[in-house]
Protein backbone atom coordinates (compact mmCIF):
# COMPACT_ATOMS: atom_id res chain seq x y z
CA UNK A 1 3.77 -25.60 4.81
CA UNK A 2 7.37 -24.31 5.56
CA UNK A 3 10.06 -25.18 2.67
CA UNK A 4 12.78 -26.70 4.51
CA UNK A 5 15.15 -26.78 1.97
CA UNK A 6 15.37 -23.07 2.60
CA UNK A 7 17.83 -21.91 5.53
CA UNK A 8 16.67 -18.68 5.72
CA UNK A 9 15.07 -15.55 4.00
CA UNK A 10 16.99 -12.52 3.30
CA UNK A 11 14.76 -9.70 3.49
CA UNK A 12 15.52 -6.77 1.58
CA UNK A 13 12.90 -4.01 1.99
CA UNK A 14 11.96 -0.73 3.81
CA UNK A 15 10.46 -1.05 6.49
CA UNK A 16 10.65 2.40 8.30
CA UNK A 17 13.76 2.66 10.38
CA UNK A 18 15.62 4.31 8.06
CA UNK A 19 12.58 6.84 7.01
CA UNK A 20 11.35 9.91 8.57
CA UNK A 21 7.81 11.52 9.39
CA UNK A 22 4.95 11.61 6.43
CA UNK A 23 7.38 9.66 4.30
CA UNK A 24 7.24 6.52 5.74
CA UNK A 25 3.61 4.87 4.90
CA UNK A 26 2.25 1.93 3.11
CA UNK A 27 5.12 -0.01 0.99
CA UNK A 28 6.49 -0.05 4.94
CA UNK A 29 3.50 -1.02 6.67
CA UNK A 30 2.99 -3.76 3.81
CA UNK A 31 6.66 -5.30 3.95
CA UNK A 32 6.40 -5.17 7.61
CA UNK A 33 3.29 -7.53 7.09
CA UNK A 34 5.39 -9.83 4.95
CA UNK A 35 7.79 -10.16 7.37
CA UNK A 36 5.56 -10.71 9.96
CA UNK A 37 3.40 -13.58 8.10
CA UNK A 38 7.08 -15.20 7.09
CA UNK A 39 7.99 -15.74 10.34
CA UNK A 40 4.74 -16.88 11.45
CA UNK A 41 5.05 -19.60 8.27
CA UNK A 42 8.35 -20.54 10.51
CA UNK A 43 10.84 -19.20 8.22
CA UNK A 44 14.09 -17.38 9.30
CA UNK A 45 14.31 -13.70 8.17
CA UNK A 46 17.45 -11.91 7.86
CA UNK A 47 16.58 -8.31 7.32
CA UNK A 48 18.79 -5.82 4.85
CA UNK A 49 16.70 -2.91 4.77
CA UNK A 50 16.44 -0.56 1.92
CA UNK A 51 18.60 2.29 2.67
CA UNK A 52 16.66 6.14 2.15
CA UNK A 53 17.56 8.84 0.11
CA UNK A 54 17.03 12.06 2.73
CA UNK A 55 16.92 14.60 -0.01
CA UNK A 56 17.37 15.80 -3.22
CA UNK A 57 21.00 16.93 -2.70
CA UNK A 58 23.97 16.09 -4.56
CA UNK A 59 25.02 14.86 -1.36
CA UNK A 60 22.77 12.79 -0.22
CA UNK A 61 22.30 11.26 -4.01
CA UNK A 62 26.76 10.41 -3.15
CA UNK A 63 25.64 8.60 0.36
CA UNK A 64 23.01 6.37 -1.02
CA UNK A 65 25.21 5.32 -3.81
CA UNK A 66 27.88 4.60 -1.04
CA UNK A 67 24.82 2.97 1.55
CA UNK A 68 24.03 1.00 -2.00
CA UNK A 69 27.54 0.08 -2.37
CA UNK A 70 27.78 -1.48 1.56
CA UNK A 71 24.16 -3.10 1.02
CA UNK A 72 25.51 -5.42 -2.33
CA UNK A 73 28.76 -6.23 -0.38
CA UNK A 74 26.58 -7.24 2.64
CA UNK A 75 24.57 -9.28 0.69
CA UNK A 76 27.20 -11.22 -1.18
CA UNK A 77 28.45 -12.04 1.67
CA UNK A 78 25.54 -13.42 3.33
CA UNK A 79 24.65 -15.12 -0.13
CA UNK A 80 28.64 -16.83 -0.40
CA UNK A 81 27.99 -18.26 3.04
CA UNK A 82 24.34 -19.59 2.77
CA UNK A 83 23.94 -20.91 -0.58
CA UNK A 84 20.34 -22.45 1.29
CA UNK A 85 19.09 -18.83 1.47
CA UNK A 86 16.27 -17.34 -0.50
CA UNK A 87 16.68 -12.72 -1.66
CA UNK A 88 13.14 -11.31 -1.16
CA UNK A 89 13.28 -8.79 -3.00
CA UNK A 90 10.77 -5.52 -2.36
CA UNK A 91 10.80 -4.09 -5.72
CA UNK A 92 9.92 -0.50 -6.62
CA UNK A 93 11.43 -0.53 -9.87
CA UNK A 94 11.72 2.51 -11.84
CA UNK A 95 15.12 4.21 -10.91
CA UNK A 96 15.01 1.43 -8.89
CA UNK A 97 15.30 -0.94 -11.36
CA UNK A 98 19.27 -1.11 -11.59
CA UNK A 99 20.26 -1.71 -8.39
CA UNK A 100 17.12 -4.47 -8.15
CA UNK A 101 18.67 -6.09 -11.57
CA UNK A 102 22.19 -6.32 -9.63
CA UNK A 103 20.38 -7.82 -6.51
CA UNK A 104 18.92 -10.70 -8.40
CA UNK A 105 21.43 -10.85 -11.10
CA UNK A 106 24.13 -11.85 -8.61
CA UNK A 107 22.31 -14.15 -6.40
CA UNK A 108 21.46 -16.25 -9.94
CA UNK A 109 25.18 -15.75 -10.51
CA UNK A 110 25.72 -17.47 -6.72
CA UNK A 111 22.98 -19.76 -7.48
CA UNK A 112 20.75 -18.26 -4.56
CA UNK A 113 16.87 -18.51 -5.58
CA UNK A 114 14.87 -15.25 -5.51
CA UNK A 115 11.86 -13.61 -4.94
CA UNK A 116 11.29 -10.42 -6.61
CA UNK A 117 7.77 -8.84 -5.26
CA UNK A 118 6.14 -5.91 -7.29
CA UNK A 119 5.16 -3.05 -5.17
CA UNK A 120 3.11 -0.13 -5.44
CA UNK A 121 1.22 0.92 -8.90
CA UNK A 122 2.43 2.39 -11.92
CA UNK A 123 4.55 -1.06 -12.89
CA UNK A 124 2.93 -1.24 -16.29
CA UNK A 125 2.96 2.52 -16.84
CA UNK A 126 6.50 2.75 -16.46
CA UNK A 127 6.88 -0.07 -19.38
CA UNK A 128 5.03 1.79 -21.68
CA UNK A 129 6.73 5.12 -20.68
CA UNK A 130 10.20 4.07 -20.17
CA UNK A 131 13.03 3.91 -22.82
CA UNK A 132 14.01 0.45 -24.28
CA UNK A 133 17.02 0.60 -22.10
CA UNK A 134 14.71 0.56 -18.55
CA UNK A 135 12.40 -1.74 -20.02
CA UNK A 136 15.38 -4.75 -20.66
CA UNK A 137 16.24 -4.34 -17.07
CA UNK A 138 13.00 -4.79 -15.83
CA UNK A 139 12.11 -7.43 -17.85
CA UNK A 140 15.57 -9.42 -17.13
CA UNK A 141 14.65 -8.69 -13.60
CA UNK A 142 11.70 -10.70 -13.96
CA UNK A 143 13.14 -13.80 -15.99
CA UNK A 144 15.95 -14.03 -13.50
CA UNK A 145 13.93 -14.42 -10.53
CA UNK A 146 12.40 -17.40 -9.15
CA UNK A 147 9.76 -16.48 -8.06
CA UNK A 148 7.90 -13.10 -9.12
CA UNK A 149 4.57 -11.41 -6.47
CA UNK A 150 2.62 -8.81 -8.24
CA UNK A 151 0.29 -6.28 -5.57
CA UNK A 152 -1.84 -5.82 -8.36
CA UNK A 153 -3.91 -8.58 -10.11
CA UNK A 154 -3.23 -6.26 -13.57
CA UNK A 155 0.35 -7.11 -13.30
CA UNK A 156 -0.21 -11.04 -13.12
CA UNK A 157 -1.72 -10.44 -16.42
CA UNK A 158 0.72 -8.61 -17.90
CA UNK A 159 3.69 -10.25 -17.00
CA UNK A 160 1.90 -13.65 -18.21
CA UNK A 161 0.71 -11.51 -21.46
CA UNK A 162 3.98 -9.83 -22.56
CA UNK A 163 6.73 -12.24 -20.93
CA UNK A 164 4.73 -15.36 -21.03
CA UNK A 165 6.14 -15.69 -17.03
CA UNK A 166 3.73 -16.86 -14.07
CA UNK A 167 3.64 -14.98 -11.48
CA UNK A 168 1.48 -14.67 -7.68
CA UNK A 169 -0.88 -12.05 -7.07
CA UNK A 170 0.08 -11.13 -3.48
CA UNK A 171 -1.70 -7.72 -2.67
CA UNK A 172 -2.14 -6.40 0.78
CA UNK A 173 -4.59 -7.47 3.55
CA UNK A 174 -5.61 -6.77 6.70
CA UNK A 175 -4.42 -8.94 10.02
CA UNK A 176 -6.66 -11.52 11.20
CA UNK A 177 -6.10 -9.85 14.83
CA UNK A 178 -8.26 -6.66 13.29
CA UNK A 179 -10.78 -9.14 11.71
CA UNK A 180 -14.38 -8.43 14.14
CA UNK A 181 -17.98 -8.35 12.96
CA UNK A 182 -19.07 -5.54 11.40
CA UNK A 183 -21.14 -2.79 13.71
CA UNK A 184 -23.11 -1.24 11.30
CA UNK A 185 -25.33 0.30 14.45
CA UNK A 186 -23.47 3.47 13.49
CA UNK A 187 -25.45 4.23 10.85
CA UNK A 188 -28.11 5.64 13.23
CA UNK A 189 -25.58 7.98 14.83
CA UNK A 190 -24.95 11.64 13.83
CA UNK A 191 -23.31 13.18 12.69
CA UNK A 192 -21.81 11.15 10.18
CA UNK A 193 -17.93 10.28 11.01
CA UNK A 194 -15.57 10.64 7.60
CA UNK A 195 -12.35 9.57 8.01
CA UNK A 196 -8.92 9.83 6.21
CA UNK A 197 -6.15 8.10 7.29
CA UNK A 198 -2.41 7.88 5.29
CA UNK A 199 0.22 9.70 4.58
CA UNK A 200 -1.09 13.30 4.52
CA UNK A 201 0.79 15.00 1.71
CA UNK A 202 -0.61 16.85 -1.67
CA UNK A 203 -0.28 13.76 -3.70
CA UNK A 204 -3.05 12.25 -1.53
CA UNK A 205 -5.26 15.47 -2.54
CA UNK A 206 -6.36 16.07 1.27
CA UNK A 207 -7.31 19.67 0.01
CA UNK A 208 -9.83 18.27 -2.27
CA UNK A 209 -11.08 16.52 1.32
CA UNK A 210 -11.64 20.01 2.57
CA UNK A 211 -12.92 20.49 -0.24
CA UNK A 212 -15.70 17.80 -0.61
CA UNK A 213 -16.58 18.96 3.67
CA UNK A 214 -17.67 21.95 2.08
CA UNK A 215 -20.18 20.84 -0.49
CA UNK A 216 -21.23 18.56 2.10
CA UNK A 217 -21.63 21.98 4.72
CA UNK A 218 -23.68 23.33 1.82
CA UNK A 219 -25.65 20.19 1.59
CA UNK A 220 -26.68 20.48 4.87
CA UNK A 221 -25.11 16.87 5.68
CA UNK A 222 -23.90 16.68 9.11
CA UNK A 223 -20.64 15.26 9.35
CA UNK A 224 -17.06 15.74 11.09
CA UNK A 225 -13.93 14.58 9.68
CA UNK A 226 -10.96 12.71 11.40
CA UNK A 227 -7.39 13.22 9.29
CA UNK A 228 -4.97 10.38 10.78
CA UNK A 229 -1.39 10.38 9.66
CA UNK A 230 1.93 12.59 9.62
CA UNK A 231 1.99 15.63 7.37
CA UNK A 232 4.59 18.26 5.92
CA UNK A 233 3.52 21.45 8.10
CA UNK A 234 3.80 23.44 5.09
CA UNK A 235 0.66 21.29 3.84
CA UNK A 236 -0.93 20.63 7.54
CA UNK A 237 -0.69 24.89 7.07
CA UNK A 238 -2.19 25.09 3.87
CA UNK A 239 -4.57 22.86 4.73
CA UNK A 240 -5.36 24.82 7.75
CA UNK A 241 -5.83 28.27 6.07
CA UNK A 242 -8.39 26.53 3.91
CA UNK A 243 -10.41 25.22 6.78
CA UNK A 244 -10.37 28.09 8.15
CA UNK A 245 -11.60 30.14 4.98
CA UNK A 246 -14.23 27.89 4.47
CA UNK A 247 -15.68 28.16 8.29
CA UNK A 248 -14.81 24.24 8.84
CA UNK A 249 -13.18 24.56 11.77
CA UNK A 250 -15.81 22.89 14.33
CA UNK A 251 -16.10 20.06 12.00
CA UNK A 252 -12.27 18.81 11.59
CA UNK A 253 -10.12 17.51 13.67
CA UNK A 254 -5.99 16.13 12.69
CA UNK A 255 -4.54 13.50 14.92
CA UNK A 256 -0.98 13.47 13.55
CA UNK A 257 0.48 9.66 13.17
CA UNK A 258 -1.05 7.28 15.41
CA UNK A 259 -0.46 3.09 15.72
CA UNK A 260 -3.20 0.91 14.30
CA UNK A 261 -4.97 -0.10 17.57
CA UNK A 262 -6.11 3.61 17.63
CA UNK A 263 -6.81 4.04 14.19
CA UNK A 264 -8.58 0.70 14.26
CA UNK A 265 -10.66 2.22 17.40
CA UNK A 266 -11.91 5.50 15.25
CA UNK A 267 -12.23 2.81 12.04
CA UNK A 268 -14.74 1.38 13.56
CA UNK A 269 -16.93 4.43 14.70
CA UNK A 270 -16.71 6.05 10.70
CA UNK A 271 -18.79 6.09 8.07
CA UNK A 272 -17.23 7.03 5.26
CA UNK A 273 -13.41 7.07 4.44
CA UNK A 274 -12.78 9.47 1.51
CA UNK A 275 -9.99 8.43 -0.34
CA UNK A 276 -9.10 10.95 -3.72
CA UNK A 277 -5.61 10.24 -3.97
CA UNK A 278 -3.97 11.59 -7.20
CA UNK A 279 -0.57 9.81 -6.19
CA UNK A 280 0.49 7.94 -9.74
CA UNK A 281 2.45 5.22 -8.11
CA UNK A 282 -0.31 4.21 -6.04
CA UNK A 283 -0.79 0.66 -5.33
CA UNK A 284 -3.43 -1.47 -2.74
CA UNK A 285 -3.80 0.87 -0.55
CA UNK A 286 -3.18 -0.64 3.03
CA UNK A 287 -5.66 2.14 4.64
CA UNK A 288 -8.43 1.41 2.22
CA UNK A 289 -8.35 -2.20 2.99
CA UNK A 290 -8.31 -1.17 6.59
CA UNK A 291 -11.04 0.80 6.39
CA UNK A 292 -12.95 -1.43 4.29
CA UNK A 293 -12.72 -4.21 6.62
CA UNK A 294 -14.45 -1.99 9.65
CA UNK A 295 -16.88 -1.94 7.37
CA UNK A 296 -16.23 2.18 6.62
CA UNK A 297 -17.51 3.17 3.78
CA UNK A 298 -15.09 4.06 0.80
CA UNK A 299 -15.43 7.06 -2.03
CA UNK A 300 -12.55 6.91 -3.64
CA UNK A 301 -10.73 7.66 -7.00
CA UNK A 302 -9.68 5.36 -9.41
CA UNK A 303 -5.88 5.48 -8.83
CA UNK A 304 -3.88 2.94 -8.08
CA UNK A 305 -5.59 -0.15 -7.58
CA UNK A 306 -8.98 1.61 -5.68
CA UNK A 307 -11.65 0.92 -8.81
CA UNK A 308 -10.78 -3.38 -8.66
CA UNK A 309 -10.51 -3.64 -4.98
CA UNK A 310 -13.66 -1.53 -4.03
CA UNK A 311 -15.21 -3.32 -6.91
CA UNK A 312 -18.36 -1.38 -6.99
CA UNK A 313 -18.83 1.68 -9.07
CA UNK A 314 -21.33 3.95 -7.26
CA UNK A 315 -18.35 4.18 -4.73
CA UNK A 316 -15.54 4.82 -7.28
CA UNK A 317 -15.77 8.72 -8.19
CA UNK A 318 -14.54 8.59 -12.04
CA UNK A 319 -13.21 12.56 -12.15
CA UNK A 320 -12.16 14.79 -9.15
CA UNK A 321 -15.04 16.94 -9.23
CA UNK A 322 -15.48 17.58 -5.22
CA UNK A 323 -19.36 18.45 -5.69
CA UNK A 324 -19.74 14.66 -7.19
CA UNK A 325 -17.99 13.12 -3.91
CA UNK A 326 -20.29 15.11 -1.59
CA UNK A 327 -23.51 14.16 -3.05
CA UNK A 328 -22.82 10.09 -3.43
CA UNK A 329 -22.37 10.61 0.58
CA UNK A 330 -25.35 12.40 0.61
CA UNK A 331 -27.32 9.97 -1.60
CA UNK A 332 -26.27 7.43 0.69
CA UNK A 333 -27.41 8.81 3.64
CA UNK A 334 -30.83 9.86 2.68
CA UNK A 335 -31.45 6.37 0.78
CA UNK A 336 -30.23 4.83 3.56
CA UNK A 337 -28.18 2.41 1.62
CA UNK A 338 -24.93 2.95 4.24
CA UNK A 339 -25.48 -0.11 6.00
CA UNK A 340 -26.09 -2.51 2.50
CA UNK A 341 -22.72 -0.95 1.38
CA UNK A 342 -20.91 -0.94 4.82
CA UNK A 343 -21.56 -5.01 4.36
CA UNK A 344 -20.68 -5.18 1.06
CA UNK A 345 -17.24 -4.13 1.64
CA UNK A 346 -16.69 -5.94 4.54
CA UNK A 347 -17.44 -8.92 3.09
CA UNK A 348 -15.29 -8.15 0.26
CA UNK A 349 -12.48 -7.82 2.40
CA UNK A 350 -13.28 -11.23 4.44
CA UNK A 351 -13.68 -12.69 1.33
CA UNK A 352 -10.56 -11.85 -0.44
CA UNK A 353 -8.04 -9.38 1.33
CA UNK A 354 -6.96 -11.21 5.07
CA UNK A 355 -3.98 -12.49 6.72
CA UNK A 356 -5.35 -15.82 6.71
CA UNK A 357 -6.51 -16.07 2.50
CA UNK A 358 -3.19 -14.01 0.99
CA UNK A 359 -0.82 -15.32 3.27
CA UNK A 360 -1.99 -19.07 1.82
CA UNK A 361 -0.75 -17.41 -1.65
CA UNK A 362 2.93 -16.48 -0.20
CA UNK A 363 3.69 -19.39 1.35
CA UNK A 364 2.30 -21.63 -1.55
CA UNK A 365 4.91 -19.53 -3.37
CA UNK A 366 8.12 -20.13 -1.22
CA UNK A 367 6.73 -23.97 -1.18
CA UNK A 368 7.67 -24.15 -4.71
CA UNK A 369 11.20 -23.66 -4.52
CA UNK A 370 14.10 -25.87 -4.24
CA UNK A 371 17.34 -26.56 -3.67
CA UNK A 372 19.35 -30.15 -5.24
């Protein structure tokens, strides 16, 4: 299926080198996937990556615009040497959106084909809400590139609605190597295992988590919750004073950042994962399609992309109202409908969200373009 007209793929993305602690999360993990089904298609990456703004400082604003700078030179050189090469864009848009418009605007200019792939949510949003002047560039940014990916199936709509462009719906999976049955035996364990695992800052609302524990204490539910990921210790002590005020102590347990293999291994023991992120830039969620396909339960909110990739709306809390969260896991329990959900969303993922269906989509993609 490999285009061999195409020499080689540059890369540009972040993909976590260049990105500290509870910053670095899903947009990496999900390029890093990209990459990693490219050069299983048999393509040649080159990767640029993305350089990181540190902080907020006037400063460190002046270095990225220099690291910027040094990134376009780099890449006109590589594009003035290998006119054979494909720029794989990972687009983030919004503030984003100039340098992007640059990036493909002068590999058109040097006749290099492009990919430009839509990350994260809040694409359409920022249309709506932006000024004219962002909305031209992102909209030349899309009929200048070759080829356009959307993570969200929303966008593919869009784009084909308001630009009249076709475009790929691409959105994150999980790797066939984490693909096993599902071992829905858990459900007669107890207590009952919730789970959180991501970046574990406010936007993710893992207060309202402690939150939810303590309707379900009140409830009488037995339960302990694992929190997976790297934090901001102002928040990890935030979070702590509240478990502690609310006598939750024995029941929660933080594992800081761990690689998948473990997180896969406690995955597969849970029950529920409890997702009520708040973030508005979230996209597909790489932990909720992890989660989903060990067959873990999700109650989630709808941002991002959640409501149409859960796709079932007793699991989709419509308001963050922590009493609601804590009685659809008790509901569940007591009408012992875990296991007929715990399948359901399993098979959703199987059906619809692995290596071996989206990667079919990518490489489809790159088959489509040429060089004369």
């Amino acid at each position: 299926m490999i285009n061999k007209s195409i020499s080689k793929i540059i890369f540009y993305a972040p993909v976590g080198n260049l990105i500290q602690g509870f910053q670095n999360g899903g947009a990496e993990a999900g390029c890093k996937k990209t990459i990693e089904v490219l050069n299983k298609g048999g393509y040649q990456l080159l990767l640029v990556e993305k350089p990181a703004r540190k902080s907020s400082s006037k400063l460190d604003g002046i270095i990225l615009g220099v690291n910027l700078f040094r990134v376009w030179l780099r890449l006109i050189g590589i594009m003035i040497k290998d006119k054979n090469a494909v720029l794989h864009v990972a687009g983030f848009y919004l503030n984003q959106i100039y340098f992007e418009w640059l990036l493909i605007k002068t590999a058109k200019i040097l006749k290099v084909r492009t990919v430009y792939e839509i990350r994260n949510g809040g694409m359409i949003e920022s249309i709506r809400e932006g000024g004219a002047v962002y909305q031209s560039y992102l909209e030349a940014t899309l009929l200048k590139s070759t080829i356009i990916l959307c993570q969200g199936y929303d966008y593919v709509l869009f784009i084909k609605e308001n630009l009249g462009l076709e475009s790929t719906y691409y959105p994150n999976y999980i790797m066939d190597s984490f693909v096993s049955s599902n071992e829905t035996r858990r459900e007669l364990l107890e207590p009952s295992k919730l789970i959180y695992c991501g970046r574990v800052v406010p936007d993710k609302n893992i207060d309202f988590i402690i939150d939810v524990c303590r309707e379900l204490k009140i409830l009488k539910v037995a339960f302990t919750l694992d929190i997976i990921g790297a934090y901001e210790t102002s928040y990890h002590e935030l979070l702590q004073s509240k478990i502690i005020q609310y006598e939750l102590a024995p029941y929660i347990k933080f594992h800081g950042r761990m690689d998948f293999k473990e997180i896969y291994r406690h995955l597969k023991a849970s029950h529920f994962f409890v997702f009520p992120s708040k973030e508005k830039r979230e996209g597909h969620s790489n932990a909720l399609t992890e989660a989903m396909g060990c067959g873990v339960v999700p109650i989630v909110s709808k941002a991002g992309f959640n409501e149409s990739i859960v796709a079932n709306s007793d699991l989709v809390m419509p308001t963050f109202n922590p009493v609601d969260y804590a009685k659809s896991i008790d509901l569940i329990l007591r009408n012992k409908k875990w296991k007929s959900y715990s399948d359901e969303v399993y098979s959703r993922i199987c059906n619809n969200y692995t290596e071996s269906i989206v990667k079919n989509s990518l490489l489809s993609a790159y088959s489509t373009i040429s060089y004369i």
